[in-house]
Protein backbone atom coordinates (compact mmCIF):
# COMPACT_ATOMS: atom_id res chain seq x y z
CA UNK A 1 0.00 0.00 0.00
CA UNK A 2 1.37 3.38 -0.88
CA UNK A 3 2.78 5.38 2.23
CA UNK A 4 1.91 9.04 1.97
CA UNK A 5 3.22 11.91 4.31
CA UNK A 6 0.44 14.39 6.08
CA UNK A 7 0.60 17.24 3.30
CA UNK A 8 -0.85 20.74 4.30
CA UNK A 9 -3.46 19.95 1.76
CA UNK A 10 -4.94 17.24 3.66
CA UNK A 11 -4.42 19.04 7.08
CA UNK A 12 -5.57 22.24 6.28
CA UNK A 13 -9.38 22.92 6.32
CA UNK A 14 -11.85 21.44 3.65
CA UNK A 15 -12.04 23.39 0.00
CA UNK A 16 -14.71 25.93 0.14
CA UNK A 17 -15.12 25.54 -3.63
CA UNK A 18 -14.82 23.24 -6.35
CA UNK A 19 -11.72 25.53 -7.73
CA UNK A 20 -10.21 25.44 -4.88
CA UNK A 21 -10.19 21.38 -4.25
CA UNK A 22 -8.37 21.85 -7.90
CA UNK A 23 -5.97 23.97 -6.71
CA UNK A 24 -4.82 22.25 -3.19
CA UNK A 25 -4.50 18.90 -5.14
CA UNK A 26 -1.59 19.87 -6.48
CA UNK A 27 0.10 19.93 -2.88
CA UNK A 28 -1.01 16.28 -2.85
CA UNK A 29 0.00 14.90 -5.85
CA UNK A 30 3.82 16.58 -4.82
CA UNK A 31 3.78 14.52 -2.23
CA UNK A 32 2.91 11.44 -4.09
CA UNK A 33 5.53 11.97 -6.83
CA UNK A 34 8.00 12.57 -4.21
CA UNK A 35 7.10 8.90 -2.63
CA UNK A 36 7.08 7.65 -5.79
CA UNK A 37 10.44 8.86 -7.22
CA UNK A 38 11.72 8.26 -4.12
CA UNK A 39 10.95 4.62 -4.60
CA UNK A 40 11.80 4.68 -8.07
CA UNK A 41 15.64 5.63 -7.66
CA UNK A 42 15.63 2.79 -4.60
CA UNK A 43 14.32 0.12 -7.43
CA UNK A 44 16.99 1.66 -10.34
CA UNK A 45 18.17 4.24 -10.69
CA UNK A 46 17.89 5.11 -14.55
CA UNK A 47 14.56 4.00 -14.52
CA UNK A 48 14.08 6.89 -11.82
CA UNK A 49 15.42 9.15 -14.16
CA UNK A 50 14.56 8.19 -18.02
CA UNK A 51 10.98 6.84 -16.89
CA UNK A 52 9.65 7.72 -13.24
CA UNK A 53 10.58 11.67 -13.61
CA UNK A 54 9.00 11.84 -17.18
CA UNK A 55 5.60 10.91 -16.10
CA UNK A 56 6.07 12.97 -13.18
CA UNK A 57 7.57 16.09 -14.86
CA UNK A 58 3.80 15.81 -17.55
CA UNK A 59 1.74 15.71 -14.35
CA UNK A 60 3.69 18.60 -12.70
CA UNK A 61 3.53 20.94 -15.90
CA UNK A 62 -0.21 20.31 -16.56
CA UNK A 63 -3.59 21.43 -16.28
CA UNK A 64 -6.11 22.81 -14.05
CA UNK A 65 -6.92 19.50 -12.35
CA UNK A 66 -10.78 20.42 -13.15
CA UNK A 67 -11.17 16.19 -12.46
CA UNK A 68 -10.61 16.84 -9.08
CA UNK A 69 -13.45 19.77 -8.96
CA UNK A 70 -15.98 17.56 -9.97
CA UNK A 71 -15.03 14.49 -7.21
CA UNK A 72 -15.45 18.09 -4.82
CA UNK A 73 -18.80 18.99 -6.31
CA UNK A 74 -19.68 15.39 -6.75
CA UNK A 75 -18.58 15.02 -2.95
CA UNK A 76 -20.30 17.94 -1.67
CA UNK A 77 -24.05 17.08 -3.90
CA UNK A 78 -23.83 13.94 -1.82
CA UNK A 79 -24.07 15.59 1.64
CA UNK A 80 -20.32 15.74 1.77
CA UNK A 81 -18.85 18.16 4.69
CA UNK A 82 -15.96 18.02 7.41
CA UNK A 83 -12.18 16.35 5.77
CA UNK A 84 -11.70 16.21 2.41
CA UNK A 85 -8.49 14.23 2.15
CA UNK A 86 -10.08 11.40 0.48
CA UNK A 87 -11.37 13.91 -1.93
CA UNK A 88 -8.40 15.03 -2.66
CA UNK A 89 -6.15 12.28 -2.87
CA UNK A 90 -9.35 10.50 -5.43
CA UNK A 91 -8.32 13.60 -7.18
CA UNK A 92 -4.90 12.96 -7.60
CA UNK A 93 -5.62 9.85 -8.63
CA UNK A 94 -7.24 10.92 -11.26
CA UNK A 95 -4.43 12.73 -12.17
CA UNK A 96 -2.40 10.00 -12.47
CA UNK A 97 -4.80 7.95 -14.58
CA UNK A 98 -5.14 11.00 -16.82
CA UNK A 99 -1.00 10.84 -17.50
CA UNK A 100 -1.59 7.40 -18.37
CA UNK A 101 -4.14 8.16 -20.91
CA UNK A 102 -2.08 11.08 -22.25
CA UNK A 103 0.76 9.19 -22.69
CA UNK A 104 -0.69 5.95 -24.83
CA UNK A 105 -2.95 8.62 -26.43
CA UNK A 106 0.00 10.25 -27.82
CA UNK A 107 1.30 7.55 -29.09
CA UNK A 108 -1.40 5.82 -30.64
CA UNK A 109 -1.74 9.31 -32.48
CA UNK A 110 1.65 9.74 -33.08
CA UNK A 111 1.37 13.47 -31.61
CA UNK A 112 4.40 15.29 -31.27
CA UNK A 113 3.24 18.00 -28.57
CA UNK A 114 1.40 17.85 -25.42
CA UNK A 115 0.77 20.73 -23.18
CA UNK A 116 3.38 22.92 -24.54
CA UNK A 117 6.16 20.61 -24.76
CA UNK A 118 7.01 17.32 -26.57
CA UNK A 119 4.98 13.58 -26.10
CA UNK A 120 6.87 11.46 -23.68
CA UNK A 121 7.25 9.09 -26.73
CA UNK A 122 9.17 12.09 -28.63
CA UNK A 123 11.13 12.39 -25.58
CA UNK A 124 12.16 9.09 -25.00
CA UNK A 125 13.30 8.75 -29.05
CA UNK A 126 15.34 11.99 -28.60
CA UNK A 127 17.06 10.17 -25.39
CA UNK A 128 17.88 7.43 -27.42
CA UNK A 129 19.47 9.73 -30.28
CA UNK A 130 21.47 11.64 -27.40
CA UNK A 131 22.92 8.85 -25.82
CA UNK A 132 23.58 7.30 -29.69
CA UNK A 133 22.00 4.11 -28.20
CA UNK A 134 21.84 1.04 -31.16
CA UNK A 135 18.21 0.34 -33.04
CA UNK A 136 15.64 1.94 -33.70
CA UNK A 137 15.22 5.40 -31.58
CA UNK A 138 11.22 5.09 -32.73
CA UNK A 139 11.00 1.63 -31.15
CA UNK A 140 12.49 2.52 -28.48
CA UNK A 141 10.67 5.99 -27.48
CA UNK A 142 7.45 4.23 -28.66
CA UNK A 143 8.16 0.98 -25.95
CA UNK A 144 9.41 2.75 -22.95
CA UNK A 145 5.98 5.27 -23.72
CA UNK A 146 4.55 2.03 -22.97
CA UNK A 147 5.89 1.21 -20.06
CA UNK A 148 6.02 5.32 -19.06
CA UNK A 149 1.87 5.00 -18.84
CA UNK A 150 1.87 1.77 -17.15
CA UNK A 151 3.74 3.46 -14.53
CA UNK A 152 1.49 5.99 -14.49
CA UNK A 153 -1.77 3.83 -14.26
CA UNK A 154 0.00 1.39 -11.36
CA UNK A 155 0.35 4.97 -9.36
CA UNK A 156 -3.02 5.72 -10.40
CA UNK A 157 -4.10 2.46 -8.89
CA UNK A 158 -1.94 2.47 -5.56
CA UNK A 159 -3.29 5.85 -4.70
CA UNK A 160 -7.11 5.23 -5.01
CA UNK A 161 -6.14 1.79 -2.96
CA UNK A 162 -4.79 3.10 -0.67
CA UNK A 163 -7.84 5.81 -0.20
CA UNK A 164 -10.80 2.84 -0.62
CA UNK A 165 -8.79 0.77 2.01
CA UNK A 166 -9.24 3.38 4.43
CA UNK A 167 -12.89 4.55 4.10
CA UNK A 168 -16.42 2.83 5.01
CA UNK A 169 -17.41 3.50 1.36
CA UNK A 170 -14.24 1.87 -0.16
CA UNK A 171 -15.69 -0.86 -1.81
CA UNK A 172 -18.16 1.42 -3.80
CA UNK A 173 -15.24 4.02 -4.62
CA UNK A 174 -13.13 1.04 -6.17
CA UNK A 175 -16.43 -0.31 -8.03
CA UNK A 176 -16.54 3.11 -10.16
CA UNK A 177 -13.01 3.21 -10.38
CA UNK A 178 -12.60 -0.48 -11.82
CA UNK A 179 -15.79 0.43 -14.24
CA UNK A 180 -13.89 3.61 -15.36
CA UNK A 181 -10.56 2.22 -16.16
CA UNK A 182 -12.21 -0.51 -18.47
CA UNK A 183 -14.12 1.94 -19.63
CA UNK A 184 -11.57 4.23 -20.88
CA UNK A 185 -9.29 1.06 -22.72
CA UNK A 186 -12.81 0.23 -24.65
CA UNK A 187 -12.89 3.64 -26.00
CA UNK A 188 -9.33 3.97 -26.39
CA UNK A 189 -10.02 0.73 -28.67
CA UNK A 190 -13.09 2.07 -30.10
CA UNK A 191 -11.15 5.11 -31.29
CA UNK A 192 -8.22 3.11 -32.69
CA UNK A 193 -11.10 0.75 -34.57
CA UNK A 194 -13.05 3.51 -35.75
CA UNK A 195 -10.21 4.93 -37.10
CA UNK A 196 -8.80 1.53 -39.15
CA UNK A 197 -12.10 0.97 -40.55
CA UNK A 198 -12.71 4.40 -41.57
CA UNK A 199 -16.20 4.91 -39.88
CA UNK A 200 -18.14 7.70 -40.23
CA UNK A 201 -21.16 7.30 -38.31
CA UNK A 202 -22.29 9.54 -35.57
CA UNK A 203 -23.75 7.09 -33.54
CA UNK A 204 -20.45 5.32 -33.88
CA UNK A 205 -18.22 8.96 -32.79
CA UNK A 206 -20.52 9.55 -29.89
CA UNK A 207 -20.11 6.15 -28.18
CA UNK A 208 -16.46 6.61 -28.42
CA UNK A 209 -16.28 10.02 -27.43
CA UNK A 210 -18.75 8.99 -24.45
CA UNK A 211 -16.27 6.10 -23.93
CA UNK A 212 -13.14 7.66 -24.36
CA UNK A 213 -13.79 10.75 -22.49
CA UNK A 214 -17.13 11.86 -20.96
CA UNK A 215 -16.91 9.22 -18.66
CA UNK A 216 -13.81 9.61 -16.81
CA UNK A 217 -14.01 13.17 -17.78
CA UNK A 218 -17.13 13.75 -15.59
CA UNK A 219 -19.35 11.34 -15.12
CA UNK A 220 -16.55 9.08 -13.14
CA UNK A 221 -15.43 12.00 -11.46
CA UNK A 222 -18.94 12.80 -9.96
CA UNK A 223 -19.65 9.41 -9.21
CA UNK A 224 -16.21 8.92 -7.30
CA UNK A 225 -17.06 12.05 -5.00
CA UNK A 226 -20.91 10.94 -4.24
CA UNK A 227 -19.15 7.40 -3.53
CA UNK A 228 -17.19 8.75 -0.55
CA UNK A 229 -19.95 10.58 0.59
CA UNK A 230 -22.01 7.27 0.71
CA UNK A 231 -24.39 8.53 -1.39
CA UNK A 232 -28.27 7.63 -1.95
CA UNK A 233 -29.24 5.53 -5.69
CA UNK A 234 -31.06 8.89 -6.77
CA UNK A 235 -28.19 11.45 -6.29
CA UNK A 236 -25.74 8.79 -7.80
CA UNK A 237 -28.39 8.42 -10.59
CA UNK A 238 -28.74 12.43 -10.76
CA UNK A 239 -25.32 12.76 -11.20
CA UNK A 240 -24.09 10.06 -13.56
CA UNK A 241 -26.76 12.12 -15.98
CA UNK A 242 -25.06 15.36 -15.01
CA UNK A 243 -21.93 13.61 -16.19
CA UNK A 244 -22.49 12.52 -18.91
CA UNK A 245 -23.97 15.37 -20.23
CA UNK A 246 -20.75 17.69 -19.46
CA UNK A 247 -18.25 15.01 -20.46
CA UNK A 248 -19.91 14.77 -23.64
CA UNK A 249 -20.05 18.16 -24.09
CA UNK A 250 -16.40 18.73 -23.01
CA UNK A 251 -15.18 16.13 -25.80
CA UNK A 252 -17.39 18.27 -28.54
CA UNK A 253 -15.56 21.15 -27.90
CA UNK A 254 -12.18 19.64 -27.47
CA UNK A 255 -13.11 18.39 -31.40
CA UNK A 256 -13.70 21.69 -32.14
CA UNK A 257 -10.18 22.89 -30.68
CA UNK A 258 -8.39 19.78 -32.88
CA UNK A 259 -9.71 20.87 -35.66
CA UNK A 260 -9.64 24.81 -35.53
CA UNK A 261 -7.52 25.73 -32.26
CA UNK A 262 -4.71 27.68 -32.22
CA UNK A 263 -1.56 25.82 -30.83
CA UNK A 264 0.01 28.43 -29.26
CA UNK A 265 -3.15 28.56 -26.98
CA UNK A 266 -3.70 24.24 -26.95
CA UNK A 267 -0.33 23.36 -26.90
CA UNK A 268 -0.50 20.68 -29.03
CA UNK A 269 -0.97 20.66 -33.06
CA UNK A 270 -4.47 21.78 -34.93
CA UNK A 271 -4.27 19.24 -37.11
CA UNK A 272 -3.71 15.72 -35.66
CA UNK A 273 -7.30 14.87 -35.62
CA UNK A 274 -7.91 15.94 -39.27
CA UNK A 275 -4.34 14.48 -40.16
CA UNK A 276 -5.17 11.03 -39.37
CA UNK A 277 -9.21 11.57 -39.58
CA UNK A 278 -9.87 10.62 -36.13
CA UNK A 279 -13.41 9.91 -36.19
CA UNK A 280 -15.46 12.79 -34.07
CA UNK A 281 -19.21 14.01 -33.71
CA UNK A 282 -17.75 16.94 -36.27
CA UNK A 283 -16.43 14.62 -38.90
CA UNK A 284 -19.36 12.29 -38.38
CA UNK A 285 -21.84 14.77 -38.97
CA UNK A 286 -20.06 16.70 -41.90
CA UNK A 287 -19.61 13.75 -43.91
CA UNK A 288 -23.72 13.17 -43.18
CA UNK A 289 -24.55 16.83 -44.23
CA UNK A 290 -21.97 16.56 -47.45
CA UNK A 291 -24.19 13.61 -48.33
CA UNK A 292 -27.76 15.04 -47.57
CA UNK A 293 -26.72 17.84 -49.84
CA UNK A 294 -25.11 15.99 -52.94
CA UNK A 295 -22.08 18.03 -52.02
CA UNK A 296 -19.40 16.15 -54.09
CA UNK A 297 -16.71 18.53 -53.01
CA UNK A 298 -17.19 18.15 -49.25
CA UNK A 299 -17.93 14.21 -49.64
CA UNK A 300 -14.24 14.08 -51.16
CA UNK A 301 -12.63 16.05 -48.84
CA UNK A 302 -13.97 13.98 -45.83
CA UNK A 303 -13.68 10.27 -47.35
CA UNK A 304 -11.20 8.46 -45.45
CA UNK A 305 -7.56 8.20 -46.88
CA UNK A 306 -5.32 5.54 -47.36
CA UNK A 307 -2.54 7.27 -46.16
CA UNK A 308 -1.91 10.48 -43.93
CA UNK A 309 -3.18 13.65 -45.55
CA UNK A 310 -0.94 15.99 -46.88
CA UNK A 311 -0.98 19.77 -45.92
CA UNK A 312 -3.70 21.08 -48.52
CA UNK A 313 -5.97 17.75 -47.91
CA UNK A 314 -5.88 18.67 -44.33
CA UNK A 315 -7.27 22.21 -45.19
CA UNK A 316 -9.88 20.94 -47.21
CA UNK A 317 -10.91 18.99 -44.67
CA UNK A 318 -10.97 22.11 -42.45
CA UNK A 319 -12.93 24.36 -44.79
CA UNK A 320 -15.87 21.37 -45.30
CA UNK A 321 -16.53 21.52 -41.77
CA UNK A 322 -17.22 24.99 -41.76
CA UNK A 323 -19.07 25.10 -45.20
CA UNK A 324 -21.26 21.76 -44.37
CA UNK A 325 -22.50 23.56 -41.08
CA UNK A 326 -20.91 20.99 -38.84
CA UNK A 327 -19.04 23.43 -37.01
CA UNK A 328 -21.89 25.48 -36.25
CA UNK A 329 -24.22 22.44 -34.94
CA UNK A 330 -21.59 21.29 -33.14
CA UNK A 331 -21.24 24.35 -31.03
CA UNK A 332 -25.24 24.36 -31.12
CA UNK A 333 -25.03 20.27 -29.65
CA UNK A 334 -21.97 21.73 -27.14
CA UNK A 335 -24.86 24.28 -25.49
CA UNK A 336 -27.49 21.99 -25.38
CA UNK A 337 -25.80 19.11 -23.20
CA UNK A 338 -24.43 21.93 -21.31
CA UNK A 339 -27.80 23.07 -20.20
CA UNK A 340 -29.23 19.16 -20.14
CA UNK A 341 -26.44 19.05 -17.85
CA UNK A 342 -27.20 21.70 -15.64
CA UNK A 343 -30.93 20.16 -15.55
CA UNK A 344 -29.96 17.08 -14.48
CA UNK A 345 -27.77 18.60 -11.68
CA UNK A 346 -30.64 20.13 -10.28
CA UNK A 347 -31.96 16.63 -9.16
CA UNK A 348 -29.34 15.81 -6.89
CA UNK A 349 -30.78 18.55 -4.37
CA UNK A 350 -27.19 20.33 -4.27
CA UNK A 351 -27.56 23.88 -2.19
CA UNK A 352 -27.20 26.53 -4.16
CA UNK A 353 -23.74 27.35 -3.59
CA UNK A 354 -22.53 23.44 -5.07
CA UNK A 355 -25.17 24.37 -8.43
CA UNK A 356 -23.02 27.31 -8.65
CA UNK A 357 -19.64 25.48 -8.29
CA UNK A 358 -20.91 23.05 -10.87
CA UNK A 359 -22.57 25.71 -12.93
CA UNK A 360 -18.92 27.22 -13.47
CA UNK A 361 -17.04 24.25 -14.19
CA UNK A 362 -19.42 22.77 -17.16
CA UNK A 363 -19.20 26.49 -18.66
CA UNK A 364 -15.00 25.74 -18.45
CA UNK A 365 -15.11 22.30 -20.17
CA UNK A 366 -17.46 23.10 -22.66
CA UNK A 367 -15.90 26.37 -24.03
CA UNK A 368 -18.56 28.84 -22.29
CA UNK A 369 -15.42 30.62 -21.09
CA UNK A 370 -11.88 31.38 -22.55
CA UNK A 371 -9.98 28.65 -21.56
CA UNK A 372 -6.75 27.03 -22.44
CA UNK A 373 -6.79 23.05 -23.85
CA UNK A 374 -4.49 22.45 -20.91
CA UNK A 375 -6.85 23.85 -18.62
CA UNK A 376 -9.15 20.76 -19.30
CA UNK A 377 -6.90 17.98 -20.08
């Protein structure tokens, strides 16, 4: 079980606000990483330092830890007053699982730039170009990315342990959190299928992006914090529909920023998703409306490709999402599971002050406020 030192995070009084939960978690998870390296460099130590302070340099330099805001609000909805450690330490849990998922991501996609700075799987080749190490350097950075997110996940997983084993609730906070990490590999697979078979359906892009995403986005997250609380069946219920709503809602716009987002404001490249025509509700539903219409053009532009596109296919692609109208309903599908969202909040019986709390964050993840891509991922 993983030993953790008293931090003044988990000393200190309870967050007043969902924000502020996100902010103190980051006092936690230093404290973790510290453990963890510490161990690390007592196991080997250039495993410490190639592998171990990798994943723990991407957690350090990223995000706003907005997970950990909804365990708070999910907590609080539930009847949840008095210490929050558990809350926070779910939280940086999270965390950890979303390094995992950021790191295999990356490489699946073969993206070069996450949250300002390069993939752990560029890293890692670079490393083995600097050292002039023999074999492939691609092989290489791609494997040890491998092993770089397992690491990450088996933190991940000692963490939330180490929480469950220590509350009356446990075995319901380590029932959502098994159902979320299978969850997350069966979109992660759904993502990689859709992509192979070139599917364009949108029934097909929303059960990924619920998969891949709004789950552990939101929904999980909720669901985590009512489980510590020992919430009733209806608030759970009331939640999980919140969840969903704002996870889906959150991946929608986070299409939106692959496809027309500025870099310099994402940190990572505009044109991954359009690159490699992952399949999204904004592909899926351009390639419907180029069809509808007998728009030859647009129907050519968004077919699927044998290869990767090349600079002016990837442009093309970008201009028939704007002239099919899938941008706009997209932002018009964005506000209305924003506001389902909202709705469905309102059935938990949160005081006024959590329906604020919550209120803010789904207007953060789904783009109702300026907001960086690394403030949500």
């Amino acid at each position: 079980m993983l030993e953790l030192r008293p931090t003044a995070a988990d000393t200190a009084h309870a967050p007043a606000t969902a924000l502020e939960a996100a902010r103190r978690v980051d006092a936690v998870l230093d404290d973790v990483l510290e453990t963890r390296l510490r161990q690390a460099r007592q196991v080997d130590p250039v495993f410490a330092e190639d592998i171990a302070g990798r994943v723990a340099g991407l957690i350090r330099r990223g995000g706003k830890r907005l997970r950990t805001a909804f365990v708070w609000c999910g907590w609080r909805a539930a009847g949840g007053t008095g210490d929050a450690s558990a809350v926070l330490r779910t939280g940086a849990a999270l965390e950890l699982l979303q390094a995992c998922a950021l790191i295999h991501d990356d490489l699946m996609d073969g993206s070069p730039l996450r949250r300002g700075g390069p993939t752990l799987h560029v890293e890692l080749t670079r490393l083995h170009s600097a050292a002039r190490m023999t074999g492939s350097g691609e092989s290489f950075g791609a494997s040890a990315a491998v092993l770089a997110g397992d690491l990450a996940l088996a933190w991940a997983d000692d963490l939330l342990t180490e929480v469950a084993l220590r509350l009356p609730h446990g075995p319901r906070l380590y029932e959502e959190w098994r159902a979320m990490r299978g969850e997350m590999v069966a979109g992660q697979y759904r993502d990689l299928h859709a992509q192979a078979t070139g599917a364009s359906g949108v029934e097909e892009a929303l059960t990924v992006a619920t998969l891949k995403s709004a789950l552990y986005t939101v929904e999980r997250p909720l669901a985590l914090g009512a489980a510590l609380a020992g919430a009733r069946p209806a608030t759970v219920d009331a939640l999980r529909r919140a969840g969903r709503h704002a996870g889906l809602a959150f991946q929608l716009r986070d299409d939106l920023l692959g496809a027309f987002g500025d870099p310099a404001l994402t940190g990572k490249p505009a044109d991954d998703d359009l690159r490699t025509r992952k399949l999204t509700y904004l592909l899926a539903v351009a390639v419907r409306l180029a069809a509808a219409s007998g728009d030859e053009e647009a129907v050519a532009a968004l077919a699927p490709a044998l290869t990767d596109r090349p600079d002016g296919a990837v442009e093309r692609m970008r201009k028939a999402l704007e002239w099919t109208g899938a941008r706009a309903l997209t932002e018009t599908k964005i506000a209305e599971l924003a506001a389902a969202s909202l709705r469905h909040f309102e059935g938990t019986g949160a005081d006024t002050a959590v329906r604020e709390e919550f209120a803010a964050l789904v207007a953060r993840v789904s783009g109702g406020v300026p907001q960086r891509t690394e403030d949500i991922a």
